[in-house]
N, C-alpha and C. Protein backbone atom coordinates (compact mmCIF):
# COMPACT_ATOMS: atom_id res chain seq x y z
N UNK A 1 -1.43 5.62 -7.88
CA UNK A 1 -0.08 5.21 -8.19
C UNK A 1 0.64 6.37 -8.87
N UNK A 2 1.63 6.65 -8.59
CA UNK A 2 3.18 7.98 -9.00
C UNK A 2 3.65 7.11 -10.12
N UNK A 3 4.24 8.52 -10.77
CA UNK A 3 4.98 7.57 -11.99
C UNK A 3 6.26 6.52 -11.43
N UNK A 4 6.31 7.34 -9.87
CA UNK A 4 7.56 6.39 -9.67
C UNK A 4 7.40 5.39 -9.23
N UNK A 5 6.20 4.89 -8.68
CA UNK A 5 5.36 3.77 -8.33
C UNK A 5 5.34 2.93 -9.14
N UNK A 6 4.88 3.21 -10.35
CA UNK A 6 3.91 2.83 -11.47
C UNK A 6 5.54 2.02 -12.71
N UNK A 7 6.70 2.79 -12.39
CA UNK A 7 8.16 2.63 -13.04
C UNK A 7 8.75 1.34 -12.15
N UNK A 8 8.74 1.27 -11.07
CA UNK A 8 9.50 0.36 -9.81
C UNK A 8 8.55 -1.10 -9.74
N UNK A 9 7.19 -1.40 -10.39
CA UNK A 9 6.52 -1.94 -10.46
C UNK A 9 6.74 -2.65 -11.35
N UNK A 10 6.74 -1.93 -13.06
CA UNK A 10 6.94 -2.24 -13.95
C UNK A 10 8.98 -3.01 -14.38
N UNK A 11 9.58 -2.47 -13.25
CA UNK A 11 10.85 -3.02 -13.63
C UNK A 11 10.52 -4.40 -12.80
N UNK A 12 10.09 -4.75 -12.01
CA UNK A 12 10.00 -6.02 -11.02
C UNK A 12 9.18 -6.93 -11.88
N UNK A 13 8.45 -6.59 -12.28
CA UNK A 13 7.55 -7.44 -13.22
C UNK A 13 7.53 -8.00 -14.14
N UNK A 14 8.37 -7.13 -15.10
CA UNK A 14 9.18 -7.23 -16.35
C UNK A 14 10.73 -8.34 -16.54
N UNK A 15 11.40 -8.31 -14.68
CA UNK A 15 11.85 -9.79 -14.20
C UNK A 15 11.41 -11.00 -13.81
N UNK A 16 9.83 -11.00 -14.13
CA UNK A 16 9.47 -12.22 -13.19
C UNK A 16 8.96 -12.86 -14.18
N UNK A 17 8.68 -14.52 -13.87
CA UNK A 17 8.39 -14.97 -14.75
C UNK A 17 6.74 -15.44 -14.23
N UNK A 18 5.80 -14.82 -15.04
CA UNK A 18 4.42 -16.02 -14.79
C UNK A 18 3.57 -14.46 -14.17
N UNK A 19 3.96 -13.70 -13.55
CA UNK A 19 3.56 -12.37 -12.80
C UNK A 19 2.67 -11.70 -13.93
N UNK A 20 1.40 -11.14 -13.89
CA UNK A 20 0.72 -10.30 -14.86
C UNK A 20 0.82 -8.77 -14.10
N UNK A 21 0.39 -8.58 -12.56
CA UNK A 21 0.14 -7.65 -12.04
C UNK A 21 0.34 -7.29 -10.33
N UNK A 22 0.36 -7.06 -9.96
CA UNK A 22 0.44 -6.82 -8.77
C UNK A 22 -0.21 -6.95 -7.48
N UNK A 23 -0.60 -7.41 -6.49
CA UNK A 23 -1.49 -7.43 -5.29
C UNK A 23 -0.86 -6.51 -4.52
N UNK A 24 -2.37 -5.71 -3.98
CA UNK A 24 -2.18 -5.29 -2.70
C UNK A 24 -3.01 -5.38 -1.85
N UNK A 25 -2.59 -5.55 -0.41
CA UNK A 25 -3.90 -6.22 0.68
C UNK A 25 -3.26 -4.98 1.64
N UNK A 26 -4.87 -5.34 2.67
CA UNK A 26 -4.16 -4.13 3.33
C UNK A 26 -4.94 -4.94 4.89
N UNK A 27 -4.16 -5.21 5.82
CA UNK A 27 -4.30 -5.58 7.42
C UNK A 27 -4.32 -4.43 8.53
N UNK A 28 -5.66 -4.51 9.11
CA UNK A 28 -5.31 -3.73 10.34
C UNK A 28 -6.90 -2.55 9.93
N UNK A 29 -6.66 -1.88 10.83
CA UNK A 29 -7.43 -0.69 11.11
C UNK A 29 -7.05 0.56 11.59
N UNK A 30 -7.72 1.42 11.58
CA UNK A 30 -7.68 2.51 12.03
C UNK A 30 -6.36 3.13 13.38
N UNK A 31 -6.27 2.01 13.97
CA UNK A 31 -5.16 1.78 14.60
C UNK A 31 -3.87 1.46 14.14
N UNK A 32 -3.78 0.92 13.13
CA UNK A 32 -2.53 0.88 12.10
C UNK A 32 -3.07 0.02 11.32
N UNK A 33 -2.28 -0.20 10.06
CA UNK A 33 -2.69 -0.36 8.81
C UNK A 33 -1.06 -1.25 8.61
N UNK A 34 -1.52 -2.78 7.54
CA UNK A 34 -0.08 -2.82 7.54
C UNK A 34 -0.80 -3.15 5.85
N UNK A 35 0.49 -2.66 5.04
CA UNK A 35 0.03 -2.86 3.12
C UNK A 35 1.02 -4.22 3.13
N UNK A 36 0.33 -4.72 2.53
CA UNK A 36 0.65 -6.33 1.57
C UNK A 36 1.42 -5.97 0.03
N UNK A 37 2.30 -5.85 -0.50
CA UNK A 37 2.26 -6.12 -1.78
C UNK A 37 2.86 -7.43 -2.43
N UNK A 38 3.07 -7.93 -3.48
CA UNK A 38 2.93 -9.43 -4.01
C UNK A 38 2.74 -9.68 -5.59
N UNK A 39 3.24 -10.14 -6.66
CA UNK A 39 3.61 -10.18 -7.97
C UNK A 39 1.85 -11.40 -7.45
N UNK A 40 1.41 -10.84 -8.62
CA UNK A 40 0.60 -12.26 -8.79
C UNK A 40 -0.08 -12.44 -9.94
N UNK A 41 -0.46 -13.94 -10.71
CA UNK A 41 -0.55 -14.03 -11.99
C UNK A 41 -1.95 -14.63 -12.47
N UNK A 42 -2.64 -13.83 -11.67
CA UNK A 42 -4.29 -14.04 -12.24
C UNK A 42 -5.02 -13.19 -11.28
N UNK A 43 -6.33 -13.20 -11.14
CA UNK A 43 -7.18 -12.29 -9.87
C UNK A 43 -8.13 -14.05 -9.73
N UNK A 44 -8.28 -13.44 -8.52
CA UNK A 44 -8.79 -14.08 -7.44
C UNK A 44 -10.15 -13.89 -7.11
N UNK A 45 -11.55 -14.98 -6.92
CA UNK A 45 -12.50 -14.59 -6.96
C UNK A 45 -13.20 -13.59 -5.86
N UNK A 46 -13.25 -12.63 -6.54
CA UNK A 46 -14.34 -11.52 -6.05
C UNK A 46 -13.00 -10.30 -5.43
N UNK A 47 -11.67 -10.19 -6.43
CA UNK A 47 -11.07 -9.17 -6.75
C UNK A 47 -11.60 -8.28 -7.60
N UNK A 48 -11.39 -6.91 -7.20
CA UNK A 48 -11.06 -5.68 -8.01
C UNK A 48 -9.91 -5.59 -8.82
N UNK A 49 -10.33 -5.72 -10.08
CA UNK A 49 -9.04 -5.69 -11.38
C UNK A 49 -8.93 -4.35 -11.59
N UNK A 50 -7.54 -3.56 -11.27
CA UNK A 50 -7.24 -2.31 -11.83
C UNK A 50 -6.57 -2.00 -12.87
N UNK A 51 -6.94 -1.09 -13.89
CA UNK A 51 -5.65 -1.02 -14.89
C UNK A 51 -5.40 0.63 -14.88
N UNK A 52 -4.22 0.63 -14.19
CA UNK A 52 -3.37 1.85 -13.63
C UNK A 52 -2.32 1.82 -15.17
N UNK A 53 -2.71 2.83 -16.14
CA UNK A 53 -1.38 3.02 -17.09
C UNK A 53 -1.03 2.08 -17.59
N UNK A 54 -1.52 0.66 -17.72
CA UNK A 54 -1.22 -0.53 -18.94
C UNK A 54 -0.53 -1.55 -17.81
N UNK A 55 -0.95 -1.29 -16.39
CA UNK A 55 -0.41 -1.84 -15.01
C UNK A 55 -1.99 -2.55 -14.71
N UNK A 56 -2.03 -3.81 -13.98
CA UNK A 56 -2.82 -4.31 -13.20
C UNK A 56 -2.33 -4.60 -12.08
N UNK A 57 -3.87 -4.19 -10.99
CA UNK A 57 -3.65 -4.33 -9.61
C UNK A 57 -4.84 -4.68 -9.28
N UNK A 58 -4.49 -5.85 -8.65
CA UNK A 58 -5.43 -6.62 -8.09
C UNK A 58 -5.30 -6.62 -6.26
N UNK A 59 -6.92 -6.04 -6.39
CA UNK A 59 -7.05 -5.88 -5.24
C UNK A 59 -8.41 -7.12 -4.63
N UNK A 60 -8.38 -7.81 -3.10
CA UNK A 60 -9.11 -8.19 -2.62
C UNK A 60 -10.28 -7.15 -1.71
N UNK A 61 -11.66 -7.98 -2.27
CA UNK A 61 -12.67 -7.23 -1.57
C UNK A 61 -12.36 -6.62 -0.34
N UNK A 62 -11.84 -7.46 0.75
CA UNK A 62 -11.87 -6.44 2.06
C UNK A 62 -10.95 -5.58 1.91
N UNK A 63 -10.33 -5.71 1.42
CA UNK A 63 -8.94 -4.50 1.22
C UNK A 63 -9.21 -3.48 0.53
N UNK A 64 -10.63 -3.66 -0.34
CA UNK A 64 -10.68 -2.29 -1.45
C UNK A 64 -10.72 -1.68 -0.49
N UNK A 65 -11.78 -1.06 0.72
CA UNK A 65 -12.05 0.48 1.09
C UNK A 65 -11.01 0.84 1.49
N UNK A 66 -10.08 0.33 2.23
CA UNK A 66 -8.79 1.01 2.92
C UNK A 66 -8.28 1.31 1.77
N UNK A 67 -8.02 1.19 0.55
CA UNK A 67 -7.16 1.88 -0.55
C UNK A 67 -7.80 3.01 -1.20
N UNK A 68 -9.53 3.33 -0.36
CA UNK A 68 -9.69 3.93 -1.75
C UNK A 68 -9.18 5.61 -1.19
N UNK A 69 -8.23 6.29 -2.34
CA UNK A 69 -8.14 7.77 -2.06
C UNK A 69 -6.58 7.69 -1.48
N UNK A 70 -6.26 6.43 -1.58
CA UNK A 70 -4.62 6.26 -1.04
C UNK A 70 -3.50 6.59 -2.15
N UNK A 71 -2.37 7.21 -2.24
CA UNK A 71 -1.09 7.48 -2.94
C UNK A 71 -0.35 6.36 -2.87
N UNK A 72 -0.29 5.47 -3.33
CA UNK A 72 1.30 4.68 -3.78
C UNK A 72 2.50 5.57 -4.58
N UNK A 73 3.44 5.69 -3.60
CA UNK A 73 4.49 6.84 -4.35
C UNK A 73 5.93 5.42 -3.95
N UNK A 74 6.67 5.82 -4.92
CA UNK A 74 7.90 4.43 -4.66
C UNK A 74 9.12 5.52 -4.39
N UNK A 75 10.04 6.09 -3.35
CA UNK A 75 11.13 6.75 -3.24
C UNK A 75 12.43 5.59 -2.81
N UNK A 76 13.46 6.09 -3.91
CA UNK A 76 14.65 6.08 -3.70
C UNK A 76 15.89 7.23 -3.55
N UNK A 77 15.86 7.54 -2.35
CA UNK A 77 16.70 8.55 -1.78
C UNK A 77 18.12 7.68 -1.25
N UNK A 78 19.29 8.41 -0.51
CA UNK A 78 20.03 7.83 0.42
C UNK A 78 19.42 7.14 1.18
N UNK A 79 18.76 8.35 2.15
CA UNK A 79 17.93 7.71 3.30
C UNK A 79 17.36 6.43 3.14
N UNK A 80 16.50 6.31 2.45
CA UNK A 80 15.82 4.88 2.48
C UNK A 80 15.02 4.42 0.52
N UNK A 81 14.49 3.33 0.94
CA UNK A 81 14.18 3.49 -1.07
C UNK A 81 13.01 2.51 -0.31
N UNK A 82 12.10 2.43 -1.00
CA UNK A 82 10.76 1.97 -0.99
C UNK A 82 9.54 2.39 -1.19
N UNK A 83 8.44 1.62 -1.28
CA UNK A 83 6.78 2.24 -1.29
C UNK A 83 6.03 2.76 -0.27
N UNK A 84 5.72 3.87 -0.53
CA UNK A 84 5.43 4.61 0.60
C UNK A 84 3.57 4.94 -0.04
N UNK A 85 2.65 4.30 1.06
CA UNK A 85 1.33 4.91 1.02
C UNK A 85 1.08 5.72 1.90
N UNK A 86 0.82 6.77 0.97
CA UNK A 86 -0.06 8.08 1.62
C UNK A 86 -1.67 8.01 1.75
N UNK A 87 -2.11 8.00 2.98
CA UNK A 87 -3.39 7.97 3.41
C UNK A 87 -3.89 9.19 3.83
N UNK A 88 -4.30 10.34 3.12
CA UNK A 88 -4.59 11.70 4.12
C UNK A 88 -5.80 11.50 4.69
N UNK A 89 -6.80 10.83 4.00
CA UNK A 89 -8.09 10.71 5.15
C UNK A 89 -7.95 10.12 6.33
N UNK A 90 -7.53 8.90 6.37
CA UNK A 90 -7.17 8.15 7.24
C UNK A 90 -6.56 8.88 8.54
N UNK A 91 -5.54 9.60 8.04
CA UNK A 91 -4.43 10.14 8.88
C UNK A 91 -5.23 11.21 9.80
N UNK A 92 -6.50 12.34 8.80
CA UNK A 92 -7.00 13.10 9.34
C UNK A 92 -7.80 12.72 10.21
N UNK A 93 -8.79 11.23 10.24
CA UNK A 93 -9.21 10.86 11.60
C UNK A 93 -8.71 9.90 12.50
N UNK A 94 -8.03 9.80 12.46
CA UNK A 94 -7.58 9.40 13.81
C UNK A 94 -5.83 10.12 14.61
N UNK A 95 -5.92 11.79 14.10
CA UNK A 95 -5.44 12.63 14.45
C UNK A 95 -3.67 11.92 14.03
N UNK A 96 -3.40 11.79 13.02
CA UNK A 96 -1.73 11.26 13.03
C UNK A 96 -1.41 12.23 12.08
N UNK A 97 -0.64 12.67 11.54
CA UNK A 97 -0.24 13.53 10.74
C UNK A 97 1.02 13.11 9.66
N UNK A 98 0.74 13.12 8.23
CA UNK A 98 1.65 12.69 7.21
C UNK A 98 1.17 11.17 7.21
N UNK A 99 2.40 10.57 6.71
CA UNK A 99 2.01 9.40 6.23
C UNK A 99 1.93 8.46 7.23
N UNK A 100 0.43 7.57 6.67
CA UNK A 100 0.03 6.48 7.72
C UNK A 100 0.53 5.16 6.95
N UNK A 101 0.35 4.24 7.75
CA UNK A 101 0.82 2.87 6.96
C UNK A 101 1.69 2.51 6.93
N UNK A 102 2.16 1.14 6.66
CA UNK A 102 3.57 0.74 6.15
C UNK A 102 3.78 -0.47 5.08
């Protein structure tokens, strides 16, 4: 997680009511990948509890390996504003180049 990740997280959260931390799931394979994210206010049995910077992220078992070694970066440009995961392993086998995922 980027500080700007880790900032865009913390403002959404800080509006919600009942929310402790964050989910992320991740669908798909090697063929594409789609990311889940989701305010949620407890972990779930046989989650991975993360504490990213005084941040929790709760992740589900099948979803850990696809995250592990992944960038959560959050951009707000003109162009577009959102969370963007960077996967470089991923990307390097199965020949795609830059960022995989959505």
């Amino acid at each position: 997680m980027t500080p700007n990740a880790i900032a865009a997280i913390r403002k959404v959260l800080d509006e919600a009511e009942g929310a402790l931390g964050l989910r992320i799931a991740v669908q798909g394979g090697c063929g594409g990948l789609q990311y889940e994210m989701g305010l949620e206010g407890e972990a779930r049995d046989g989650d991975a509890v993360l504490h990213i910077d005084n941040l929790l992220l709760f992740v589900d078992r099948e979803s850990k390996p696809w995250l592990e070694g992944v960038q959560v970066d959050f951009c707000d440009t003109p162009a577009a504003t959102g969370f963007v995961f960077n996967t470089p392993g991923l990307c390097g086998s199965c020949g795609r180049q830059g960022n995989c995922g959505s």
